[in-house]
Protein backbone atom coordinates (compact mmCIF):
# COMPACT_ATOMS: atom_id res chain seq x y z
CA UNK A 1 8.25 33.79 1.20
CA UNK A 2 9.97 30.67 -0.38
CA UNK A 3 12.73 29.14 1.41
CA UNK A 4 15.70 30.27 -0.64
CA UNK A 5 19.44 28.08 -0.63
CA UNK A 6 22.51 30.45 -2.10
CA UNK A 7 24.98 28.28 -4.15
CA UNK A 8 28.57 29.60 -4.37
CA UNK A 9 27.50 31.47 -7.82
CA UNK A 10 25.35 34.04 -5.65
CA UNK A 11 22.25 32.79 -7.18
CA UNK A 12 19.46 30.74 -5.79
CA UNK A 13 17.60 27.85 -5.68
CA UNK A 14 14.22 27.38 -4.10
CA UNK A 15 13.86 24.34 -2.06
CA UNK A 16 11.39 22.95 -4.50
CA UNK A 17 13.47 23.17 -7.26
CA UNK A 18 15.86 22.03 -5.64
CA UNK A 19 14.13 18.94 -4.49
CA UNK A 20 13.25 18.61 -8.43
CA UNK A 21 16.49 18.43 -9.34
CA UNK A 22 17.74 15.65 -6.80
CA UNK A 23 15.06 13.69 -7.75
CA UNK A 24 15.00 13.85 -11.59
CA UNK A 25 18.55 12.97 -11.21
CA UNK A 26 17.79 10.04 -9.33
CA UNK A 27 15.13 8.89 -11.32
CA UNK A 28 17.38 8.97 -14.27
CA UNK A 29 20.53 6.96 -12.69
CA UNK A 30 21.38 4.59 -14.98
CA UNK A 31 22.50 1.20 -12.73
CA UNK A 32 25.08 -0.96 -13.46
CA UNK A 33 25.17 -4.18 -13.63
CA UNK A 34 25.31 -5.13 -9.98
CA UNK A 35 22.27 -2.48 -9.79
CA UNK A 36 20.21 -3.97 -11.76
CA UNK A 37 20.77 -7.10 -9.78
CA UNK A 38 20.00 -5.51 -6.67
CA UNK A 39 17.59 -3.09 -7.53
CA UNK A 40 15.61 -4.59 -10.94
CA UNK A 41 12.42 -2.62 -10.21
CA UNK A 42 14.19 0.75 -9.74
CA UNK A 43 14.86 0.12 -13.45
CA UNK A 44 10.92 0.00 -13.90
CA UNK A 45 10.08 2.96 -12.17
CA UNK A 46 8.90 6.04 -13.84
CA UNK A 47 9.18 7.89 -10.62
CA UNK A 48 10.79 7.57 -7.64
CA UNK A 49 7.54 8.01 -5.54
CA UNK A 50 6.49 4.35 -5.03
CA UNK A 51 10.18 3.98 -3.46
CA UNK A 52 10.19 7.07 -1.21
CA UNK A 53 6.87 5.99 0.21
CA UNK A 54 7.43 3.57 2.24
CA UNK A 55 9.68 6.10 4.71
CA UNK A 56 7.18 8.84 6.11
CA UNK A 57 4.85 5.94 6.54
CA UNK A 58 6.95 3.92 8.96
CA UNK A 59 8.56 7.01 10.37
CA UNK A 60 5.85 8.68 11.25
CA UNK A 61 3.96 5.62 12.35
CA UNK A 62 6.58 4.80 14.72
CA UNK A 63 6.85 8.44 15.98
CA UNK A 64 3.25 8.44 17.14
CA UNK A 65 3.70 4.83 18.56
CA UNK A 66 6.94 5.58 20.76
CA UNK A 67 4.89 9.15 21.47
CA UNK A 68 1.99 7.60 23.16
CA UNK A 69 4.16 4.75 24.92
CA UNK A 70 5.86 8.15 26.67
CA UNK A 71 2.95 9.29 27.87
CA UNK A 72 1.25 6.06 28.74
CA UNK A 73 4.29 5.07 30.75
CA UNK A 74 5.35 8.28 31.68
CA UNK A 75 9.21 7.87 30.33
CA UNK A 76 10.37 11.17 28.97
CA UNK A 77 13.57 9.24 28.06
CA UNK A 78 11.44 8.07 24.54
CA UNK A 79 10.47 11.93 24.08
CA UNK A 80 13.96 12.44 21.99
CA UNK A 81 13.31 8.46 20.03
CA UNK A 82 9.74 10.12 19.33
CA UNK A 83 11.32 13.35 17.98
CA UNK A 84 13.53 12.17 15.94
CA UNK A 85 11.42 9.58 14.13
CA UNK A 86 9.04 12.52 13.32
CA UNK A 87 11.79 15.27 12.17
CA UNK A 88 13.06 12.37 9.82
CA UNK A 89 9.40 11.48 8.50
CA UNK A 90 8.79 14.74 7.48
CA UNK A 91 12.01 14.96 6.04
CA UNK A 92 11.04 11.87 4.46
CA UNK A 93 7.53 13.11 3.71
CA UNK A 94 8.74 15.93 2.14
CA UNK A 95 10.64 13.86 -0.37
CA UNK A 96 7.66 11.99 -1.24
CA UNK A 97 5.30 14.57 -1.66
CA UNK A 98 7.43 16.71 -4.46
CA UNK A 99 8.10 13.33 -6.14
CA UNK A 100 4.46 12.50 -6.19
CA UNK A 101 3.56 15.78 -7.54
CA UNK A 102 5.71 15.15 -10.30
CA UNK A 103 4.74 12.03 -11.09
CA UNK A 104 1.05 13.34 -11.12
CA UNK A 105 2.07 15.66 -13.77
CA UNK A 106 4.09 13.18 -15.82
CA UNK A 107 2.82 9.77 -15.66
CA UNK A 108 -0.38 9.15 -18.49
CA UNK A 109 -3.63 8.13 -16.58
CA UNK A 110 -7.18 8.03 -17.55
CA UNK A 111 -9.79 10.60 -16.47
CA UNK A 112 -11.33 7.63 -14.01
CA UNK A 113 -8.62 8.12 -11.81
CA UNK A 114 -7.99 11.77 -11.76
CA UNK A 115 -10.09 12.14 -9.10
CA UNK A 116 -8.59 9.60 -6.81
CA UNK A 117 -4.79 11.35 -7.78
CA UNK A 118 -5.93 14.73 -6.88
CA UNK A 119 -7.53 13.24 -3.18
CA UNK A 120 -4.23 11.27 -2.78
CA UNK A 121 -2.29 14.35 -3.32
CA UNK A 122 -4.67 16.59 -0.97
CA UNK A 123 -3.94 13.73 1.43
CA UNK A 124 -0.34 14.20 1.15
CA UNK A 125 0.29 17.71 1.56
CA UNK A 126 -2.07 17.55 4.39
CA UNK A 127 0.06 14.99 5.81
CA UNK A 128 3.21 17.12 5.02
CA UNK A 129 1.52 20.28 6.79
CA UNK A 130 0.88 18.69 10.15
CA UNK A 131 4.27 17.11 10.05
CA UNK A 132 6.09 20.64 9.42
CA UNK A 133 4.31 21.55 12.21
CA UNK A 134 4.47 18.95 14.74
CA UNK A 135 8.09 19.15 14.15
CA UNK A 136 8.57 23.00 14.28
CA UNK A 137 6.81 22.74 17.42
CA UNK A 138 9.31 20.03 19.34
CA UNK A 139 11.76 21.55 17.96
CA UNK A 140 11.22 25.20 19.18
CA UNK A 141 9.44 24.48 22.41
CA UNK A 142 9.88 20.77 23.31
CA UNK A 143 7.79 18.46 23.78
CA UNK A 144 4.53 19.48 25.41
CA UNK A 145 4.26 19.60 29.26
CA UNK A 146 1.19 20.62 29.82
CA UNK A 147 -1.94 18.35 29.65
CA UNK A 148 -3.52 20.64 27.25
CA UNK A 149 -0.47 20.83 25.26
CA UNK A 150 0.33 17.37 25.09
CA UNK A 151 -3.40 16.38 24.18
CA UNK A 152 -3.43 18.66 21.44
CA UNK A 153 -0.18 17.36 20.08
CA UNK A 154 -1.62 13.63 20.74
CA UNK A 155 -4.80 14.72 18.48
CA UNK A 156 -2.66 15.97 15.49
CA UNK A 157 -0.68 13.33 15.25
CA UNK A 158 -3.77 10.40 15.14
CA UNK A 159 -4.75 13.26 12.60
CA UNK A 160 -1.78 13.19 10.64
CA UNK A 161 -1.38 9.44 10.33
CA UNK A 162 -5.22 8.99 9.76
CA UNK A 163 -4.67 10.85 6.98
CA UNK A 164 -1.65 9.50 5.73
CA UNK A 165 -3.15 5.64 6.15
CA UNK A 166 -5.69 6.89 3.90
CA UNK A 167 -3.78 8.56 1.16
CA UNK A 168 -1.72 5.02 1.23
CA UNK A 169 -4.88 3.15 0.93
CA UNK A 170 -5.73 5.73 -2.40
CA UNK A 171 -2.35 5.07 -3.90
CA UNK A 172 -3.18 1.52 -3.59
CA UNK A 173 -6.11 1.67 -5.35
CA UNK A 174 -4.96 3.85 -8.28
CA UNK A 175 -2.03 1.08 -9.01
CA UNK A 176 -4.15 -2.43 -8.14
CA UNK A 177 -7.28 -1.19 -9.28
CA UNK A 178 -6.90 1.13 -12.20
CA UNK A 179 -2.67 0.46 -13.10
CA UNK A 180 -1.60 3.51 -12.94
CA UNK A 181 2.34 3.60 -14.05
CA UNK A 182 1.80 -0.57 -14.02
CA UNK A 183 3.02 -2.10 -17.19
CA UNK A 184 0.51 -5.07 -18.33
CA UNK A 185 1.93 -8.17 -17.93
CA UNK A 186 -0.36 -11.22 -20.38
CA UNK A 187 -1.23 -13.63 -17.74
CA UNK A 188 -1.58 -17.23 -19.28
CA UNK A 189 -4.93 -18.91 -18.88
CA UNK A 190 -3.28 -22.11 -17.39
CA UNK A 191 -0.57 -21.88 -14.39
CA UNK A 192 1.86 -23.75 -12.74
CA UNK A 193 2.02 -23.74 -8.79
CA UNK A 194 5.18 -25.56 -6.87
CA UNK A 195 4.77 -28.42 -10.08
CA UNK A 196 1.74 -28.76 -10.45
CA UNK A 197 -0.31 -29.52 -13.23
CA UNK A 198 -1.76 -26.87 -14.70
CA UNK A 199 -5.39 -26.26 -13.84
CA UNK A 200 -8.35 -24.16 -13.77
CA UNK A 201 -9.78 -22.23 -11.00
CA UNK A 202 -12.90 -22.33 -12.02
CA UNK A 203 -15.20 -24.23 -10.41
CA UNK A 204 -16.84 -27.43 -11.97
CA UNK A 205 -20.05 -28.77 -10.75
CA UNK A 206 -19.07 -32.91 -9.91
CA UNK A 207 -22.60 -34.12 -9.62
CA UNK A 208 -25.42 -33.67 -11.15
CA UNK A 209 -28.83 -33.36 -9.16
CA UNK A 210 -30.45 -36.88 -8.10
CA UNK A 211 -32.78 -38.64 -6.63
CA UNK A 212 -32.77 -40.99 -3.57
CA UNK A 213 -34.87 -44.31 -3.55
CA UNK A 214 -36.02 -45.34 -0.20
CA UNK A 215 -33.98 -47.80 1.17
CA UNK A 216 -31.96 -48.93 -2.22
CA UNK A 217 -28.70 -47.32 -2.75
CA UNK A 218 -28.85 -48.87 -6.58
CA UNK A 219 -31.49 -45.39 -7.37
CA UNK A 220 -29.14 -43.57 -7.43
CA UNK A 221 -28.62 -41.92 -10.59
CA UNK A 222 -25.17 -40.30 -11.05
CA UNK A 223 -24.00 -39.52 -14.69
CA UNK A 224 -20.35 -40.43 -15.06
CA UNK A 225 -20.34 -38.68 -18.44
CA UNK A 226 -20.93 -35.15 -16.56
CA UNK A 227 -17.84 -36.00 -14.67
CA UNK A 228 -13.97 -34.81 -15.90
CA UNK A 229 -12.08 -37.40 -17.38
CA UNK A 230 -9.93 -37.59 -14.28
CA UNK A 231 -12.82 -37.72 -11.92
CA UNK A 232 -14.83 -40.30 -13.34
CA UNK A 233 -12.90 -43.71 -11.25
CA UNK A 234 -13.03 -41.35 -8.31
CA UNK A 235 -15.38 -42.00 -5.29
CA UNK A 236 -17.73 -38.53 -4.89
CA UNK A 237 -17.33 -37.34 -1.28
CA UNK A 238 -20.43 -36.45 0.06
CA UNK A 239 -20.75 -33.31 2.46
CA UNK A 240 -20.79 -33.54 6.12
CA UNK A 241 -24.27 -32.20 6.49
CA UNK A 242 -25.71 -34.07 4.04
CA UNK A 243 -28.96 -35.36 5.47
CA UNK A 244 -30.77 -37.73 3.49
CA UNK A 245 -34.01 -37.60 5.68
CA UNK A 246 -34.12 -33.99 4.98
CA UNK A 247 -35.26 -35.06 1.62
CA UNK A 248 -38.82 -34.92 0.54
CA UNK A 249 -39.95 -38.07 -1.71
C-alpha cells in the first residue's frame, strides 16, 4: 500500500507523485539574474539529479563514519549525530533516487549506456532500501545494544555505502565516459595555460639515433634539421642513466 498525503481538497497524492511534482518544479525555476550568477550550471541542468547527489553520499558516509567511531570508542553520546545523519541521507536519498528515475526516462542516451543506467539505478534503490530500513530501525527500537544487533546493523551499513560508492562510480562513467546529458564543448587543438604559448602535447622525438666514436666526441652525428625550430641553438640534455660503455661498437 502506497503512502498516501490528503491535501485540503480531500483528494490524494502519492508520495511519488508528489516528489514528481517538487522536482519538475524545481527543475523548471527560471533564475534571475543574481541566480544565474550564483548558480550558472543549474541553468544547464536537464535534471536536478547531478545536484541532489552529492547529499545521500556525504550523509550517509558520515553516518557510518560517526557510527563506527561510537562503537570503537564506546561513546553513545555520537549514537543521536549518527542517527540523524542517516534519517537525513535517506531523506536525501530519496530525493535523488525519484529524480534519477526521471531523468532515466527523459534524458536521450545511446543503447551503449543503457546498461550501465539500469545498474546505476538498481544501485540506487538498493541504496534507498537499506537506508529506509536502517532508519526505521533506530527510529523504532534505537540503536542496537546487543552485539548481534549492533554487528548486523554495522554489516548493512558497509553494505549500503558499498553500494552507493559504486552506483557513484557508474554515474561517473555514464557522464565522463559516454556524455550522457553533457553538452559537447569544441576543444581547440592549441591551448593556453597561465600565458603560455600555445603548444602541443604531443610528444616529439629531439634526437635522432647515433653513433658513438671511441674516444672522439666530433662522431657524433646529430641532425639539427630533425630538431624544432626553437630547439635547434639548444644544448640536448642527456639522461641520467645514460651509459656510454653500455654501448656495443
Amino acid at each position: 500500500m502506497g503512502v498516501v498525503f490528503h491535501v485540503h481538497s480531500g483528494g490524494g497524492l502519492g508520495l511519488v507523485e508528489m516528489l514528481d511534482r517538487f522536482l519538475a518544479a524545481v527543475s523548471n525555476i527560471e533564475l534571475s539574474g543574481l541566480g544565474r550568477a550564483l548558480l550558472p550550471g543549474m541553468r544547464e541542468m536537464a535534471n536536478v539529479h547531478p545536484l541532489l547527489v552529492h547529499f545521500p553520499i556525504a550523509l550517509l558516509t558520515a553516518f557510518l563514519i560517526v557510527e563506527l567511531l561510537a562503537v570503537i570508542f564506546k561513546k553513545e553520546n555520537l549514537e543521536p549525530v549518527a542517527s540523524w545523519m542517516l534519517y537525513l541521507g535517506t531523506i536525501g536519498a530519496m530525493a535523488t533516487v525519484v529524480a534519477g528515475w526521471f531523468a532515466a526516462q527523459s534524458i536521450p542516451h545511446g543503447g551503449a549506456v543503457h546498461d550501465v543506467m539500469e545498474t546505476h539505478e538498481t544501485l540506487g534503490f538498493s541504496v534507498l532500501a537499506l537506508a529506509v530500513v536502517l532508519s526505521l530501525w533506530r527510529l523504532f527500537a534505537g540503536a542496537p545494544g546487543s552485539v548481534m544487533g549492533r554487528t548486523l546493523h554495522l554489516f548493512l551499513s558497509f553494505v549500503m555505502v558499498g553500494l552507493m560508492t559504486a552506483g557513484a562510480d557508474l554515474g561517473g562513467l555514464m557522464v565522463y565516459r559516454y556524455g550522457v546529458a553533457v553538452k559537447a564543448v569544441p576543444q581547440p587543438k592549441n591551448h593556453d595555460h597561465a600565458g603560455m604559448r600555445p603548444h602541443d602535447h604531443n610528444p616529439v622525438e629531439l634526437v635522432r639515433p647515433h653513433s658513438h666514436g671511441q674516444a672522439d666526441a666530433r662522431s657524433v652525428d646529430h641532425d639539427q634539421s630533425a630538431l624544432p625550430q626553437d630547439n635547434r641553438d639548444q644544448p640536448v640534455q642527456q639522461p641520467e642513466s645514460h651509459d656510454h660503455h653500455a654501448h656495443q661498437h
